[in-house]
Protein backbone atom coordinates (compact mmCIF):
# COMPACT_ATOMS: atom_id res chain seq x y z
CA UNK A 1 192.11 114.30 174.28
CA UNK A 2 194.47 115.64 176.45
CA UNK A 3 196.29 114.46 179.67
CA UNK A 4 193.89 117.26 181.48
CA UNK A 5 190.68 115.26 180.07
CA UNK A 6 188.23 116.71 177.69
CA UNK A 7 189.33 119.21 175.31
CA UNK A 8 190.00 122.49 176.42
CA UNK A 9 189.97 121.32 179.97
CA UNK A 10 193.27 122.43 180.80
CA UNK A 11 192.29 126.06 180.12
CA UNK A 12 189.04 125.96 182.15
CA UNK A 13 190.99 124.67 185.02
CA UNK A 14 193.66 127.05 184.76
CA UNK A 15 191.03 129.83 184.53
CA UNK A 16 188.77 128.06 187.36
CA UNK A 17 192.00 128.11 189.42
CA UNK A 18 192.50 131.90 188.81
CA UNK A 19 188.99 132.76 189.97
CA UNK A 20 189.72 130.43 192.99
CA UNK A 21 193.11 132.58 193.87
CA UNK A 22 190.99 135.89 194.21
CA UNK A 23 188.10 134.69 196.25
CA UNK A 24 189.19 134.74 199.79
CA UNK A 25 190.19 131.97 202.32
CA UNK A 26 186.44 131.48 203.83
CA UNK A 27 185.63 130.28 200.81
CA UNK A 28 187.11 127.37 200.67
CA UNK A 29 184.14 125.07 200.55
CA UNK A 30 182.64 126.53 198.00
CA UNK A 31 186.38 126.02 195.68
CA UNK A 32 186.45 122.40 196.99
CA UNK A 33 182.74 122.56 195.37
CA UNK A 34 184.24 124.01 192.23
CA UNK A 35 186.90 121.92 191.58
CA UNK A 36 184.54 118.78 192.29
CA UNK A 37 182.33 120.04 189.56
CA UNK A 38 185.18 120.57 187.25
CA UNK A 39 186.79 117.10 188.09
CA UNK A 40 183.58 116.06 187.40
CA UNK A 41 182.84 114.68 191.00
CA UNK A 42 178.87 116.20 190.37
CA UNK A 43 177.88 114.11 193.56
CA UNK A 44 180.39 115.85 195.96
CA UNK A 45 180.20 119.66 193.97
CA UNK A 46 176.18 119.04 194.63
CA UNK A 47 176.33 118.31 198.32
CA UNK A 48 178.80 121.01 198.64
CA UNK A 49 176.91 123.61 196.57
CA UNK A 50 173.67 122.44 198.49
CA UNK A 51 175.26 123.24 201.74
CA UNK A 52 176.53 126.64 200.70
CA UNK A 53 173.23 127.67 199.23
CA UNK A 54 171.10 126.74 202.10
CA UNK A 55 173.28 128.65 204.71
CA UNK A 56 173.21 131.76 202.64
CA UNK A 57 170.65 132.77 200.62
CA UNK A 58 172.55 135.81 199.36
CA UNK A 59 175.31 133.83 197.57
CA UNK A 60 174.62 133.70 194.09
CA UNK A 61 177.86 131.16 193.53
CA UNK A 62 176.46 128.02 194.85
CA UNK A 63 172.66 129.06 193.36
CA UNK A 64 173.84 129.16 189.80
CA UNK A 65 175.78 126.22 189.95
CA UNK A 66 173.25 124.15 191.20
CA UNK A 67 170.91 125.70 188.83
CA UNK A 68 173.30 124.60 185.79
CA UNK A 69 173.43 121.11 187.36
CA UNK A 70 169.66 120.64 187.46
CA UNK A 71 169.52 122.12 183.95
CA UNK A 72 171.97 119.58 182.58
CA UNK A 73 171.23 116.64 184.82
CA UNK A 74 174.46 116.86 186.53
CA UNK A 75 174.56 114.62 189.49
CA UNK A 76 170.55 115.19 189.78
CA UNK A 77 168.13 114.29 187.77
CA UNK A 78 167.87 116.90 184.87
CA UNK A 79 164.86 118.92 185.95
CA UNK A 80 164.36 122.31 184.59
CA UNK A 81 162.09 123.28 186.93
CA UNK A 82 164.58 123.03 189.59
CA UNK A 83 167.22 125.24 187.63
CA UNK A 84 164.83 127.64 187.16
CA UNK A 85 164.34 127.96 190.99
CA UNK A 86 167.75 128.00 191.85
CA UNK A 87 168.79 129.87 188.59
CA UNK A 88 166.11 132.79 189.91
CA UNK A 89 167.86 132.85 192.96
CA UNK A 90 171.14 133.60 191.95
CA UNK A 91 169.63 136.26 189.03
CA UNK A 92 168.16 138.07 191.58
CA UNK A 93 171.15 137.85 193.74
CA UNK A 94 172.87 140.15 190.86
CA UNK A 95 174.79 136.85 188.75
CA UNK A 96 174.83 138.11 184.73
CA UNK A 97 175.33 134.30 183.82
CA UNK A 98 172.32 132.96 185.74
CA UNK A 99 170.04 135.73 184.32
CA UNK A 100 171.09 134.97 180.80
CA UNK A 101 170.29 131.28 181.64
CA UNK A 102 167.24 131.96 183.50
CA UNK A 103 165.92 134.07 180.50
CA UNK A 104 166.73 131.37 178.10
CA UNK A 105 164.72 129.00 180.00
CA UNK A 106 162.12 131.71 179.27
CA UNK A 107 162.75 131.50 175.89
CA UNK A 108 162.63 128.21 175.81
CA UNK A 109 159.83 127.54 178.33
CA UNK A 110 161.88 124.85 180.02
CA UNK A 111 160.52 124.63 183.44
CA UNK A 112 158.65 127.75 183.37
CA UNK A 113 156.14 128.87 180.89
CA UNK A 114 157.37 130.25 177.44
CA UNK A 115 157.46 133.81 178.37
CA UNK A 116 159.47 135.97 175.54
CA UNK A 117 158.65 139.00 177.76
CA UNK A 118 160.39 137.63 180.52
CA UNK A 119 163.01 136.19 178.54
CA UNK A 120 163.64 139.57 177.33
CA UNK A 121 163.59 141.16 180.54
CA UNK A 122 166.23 139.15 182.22
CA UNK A 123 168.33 139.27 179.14
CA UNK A 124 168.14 142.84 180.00
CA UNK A 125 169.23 142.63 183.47
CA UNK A 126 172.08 140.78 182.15
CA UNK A 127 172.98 143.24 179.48
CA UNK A 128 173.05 145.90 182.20
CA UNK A 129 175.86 143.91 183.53
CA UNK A 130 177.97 144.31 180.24
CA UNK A 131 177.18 140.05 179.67
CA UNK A 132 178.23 139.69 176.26
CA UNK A 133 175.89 136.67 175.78
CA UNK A 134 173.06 138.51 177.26
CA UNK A 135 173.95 141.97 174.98
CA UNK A 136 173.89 139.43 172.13
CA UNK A 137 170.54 137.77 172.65
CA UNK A 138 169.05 140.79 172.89
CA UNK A 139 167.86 141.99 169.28
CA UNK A 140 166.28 138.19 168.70
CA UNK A 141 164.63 138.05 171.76
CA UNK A 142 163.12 141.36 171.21
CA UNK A 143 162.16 140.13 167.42
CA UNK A 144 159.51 137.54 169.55
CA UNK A 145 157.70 140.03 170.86
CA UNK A 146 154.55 141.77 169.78
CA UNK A 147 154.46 145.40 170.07
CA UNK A 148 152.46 145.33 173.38
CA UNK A 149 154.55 142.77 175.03
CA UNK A 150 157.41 145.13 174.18
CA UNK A 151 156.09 148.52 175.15
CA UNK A 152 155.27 146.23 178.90
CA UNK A 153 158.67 144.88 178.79
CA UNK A 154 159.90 148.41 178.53
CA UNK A 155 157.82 149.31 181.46
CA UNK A 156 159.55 146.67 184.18
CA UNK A 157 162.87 146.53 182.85
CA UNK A 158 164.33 149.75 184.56
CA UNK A 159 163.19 148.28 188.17
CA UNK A 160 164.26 144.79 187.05
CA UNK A 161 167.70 146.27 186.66
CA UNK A 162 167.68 148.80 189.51
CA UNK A 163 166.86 145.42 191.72
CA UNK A 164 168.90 143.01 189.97
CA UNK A 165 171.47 144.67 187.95
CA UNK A 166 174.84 146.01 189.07
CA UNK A 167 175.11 147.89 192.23
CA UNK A 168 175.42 151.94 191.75
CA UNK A 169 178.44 152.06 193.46
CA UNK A 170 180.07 150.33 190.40
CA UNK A 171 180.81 152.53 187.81
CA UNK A 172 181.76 150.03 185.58
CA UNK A 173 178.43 148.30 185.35
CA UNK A 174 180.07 144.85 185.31
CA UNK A 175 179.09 144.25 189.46
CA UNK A 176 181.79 142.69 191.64
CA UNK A 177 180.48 139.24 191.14
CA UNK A 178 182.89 137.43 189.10
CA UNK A 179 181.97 135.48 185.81
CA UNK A 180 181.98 131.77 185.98
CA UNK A 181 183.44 129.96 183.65
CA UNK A 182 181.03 127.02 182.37
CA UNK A 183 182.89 123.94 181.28
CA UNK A 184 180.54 123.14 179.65
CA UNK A 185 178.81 125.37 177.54
C-alpha cells in the first residue's frame, strides 16, 4: 500500500485532480464532493452530491455519482433501485459512464427488471459516445437477445441516441461531458 492509500490511488487522484483543474470555479462544490468521495469521506461526497443534484436536474456529475454510491453501498445503504434512478438521470442527461452502468443493471436486473433489450439499448447510447466499455459490451449483450428483441432494439436505438447520445454539434461523438474516473471499478 502506498503513502496515497489503496493501490493505484495516487494515480486516480492525480487524474481526479486534472478533471478538477478544467471544470470551472462555480464548481467548486461539486470538486469538494469529489475529493470527499475519493478521500473516502462517502458521508460528506453524499450530502454534497445530494445538494448538487437536487438544484439541477440537468447535471449529470452529481446523478452518476450518487448512482455509483447507491450501487455500491457507499455511504447509503446499497440499494440498486436507487442507482438505477439516479443512474437514469444522469444517462439521459448525455453521461457515457452512467449509461454503461445503467445498462448493466439491465443486464443484470439489479433494481430494475432483467431487460437484455434495454441493456442493449443503453449500451448503445453509450457506444455512440465512443465509451470503450460500452463499444465492448456490445457483441455479448446483443448474443442475449432473440431475434425479435433485436430487430425492436434496432427500432428505438436511433431516437435513444438522438435523445441521449452526443450533441450534433460535436463532431467528435465523444460529447463535452468529461469521463469520470471510478476509483473503484
Amino acid at each position: 500500500m502506498s503513502k496515497y492509500g489503496k493501490p493505484g490511488m495516487k494515480k486516480i487522484i492525480t487524474l481526479s485532480l486534472l478533471l478538477l483543474m478544467s471544470i470551472s470555479q462555480t464548481r467548486a462544490d461539486f470538486n469538494d464532493g469529489v475529493v470527499a468521495y475519493i478521500m473516502g469521506d462517502y458521508d460528506a461526497a453524499y450530502n454534497t452530491m445530494i445538494s448538487l443534484a437536487k438544484t439541477n436536474e440537468s447535471d449529470p456529475l452529481p446523478q452518476y455519482y450518487l448512482g455509483v454510491m447507491y450501487m455500491k453501498g457507499q455511504g447509503v445503504e446499497q440499494d440498486y433501485e436507487e442507482a438505477s434512478k439516479w443512474l437514469r438521470k444522469a444517462s439521459e442527461n448525455r453521461l457515457a459512464n452512467a449509461q454503461y452502468k445503467l445498462a448493466n443493471l439491465y443486464a443484470q436486473g439489479k433494481g430494475v427488471p432483467r431487460d437484455y433489450e434495454f441493456a442493449y439499448i443503453w449500451y448503445n447510447v453509450g457506444a455512440s459516445h465512443k465509451h470503450q466499455l460500452s463499444m465492448n459490451a456490445l457483441d455479448k449483450a446483443k448474443s442475449n437477445l432473440s431475434k425479435e428483441e433485436y430487430n425492436e432494439a434496432q427500432k428505438v436505438i436511433a431516437d435513444y441516441i438522438k435523445k441521449y447520445g452526443p450533441p450534433p454539434e460535436d463532431p467528435n461523438q465523444q460529447g463535452e461531458i468529461p469521463t469520470i474516473p471510478d476509483p473503484n471499478s
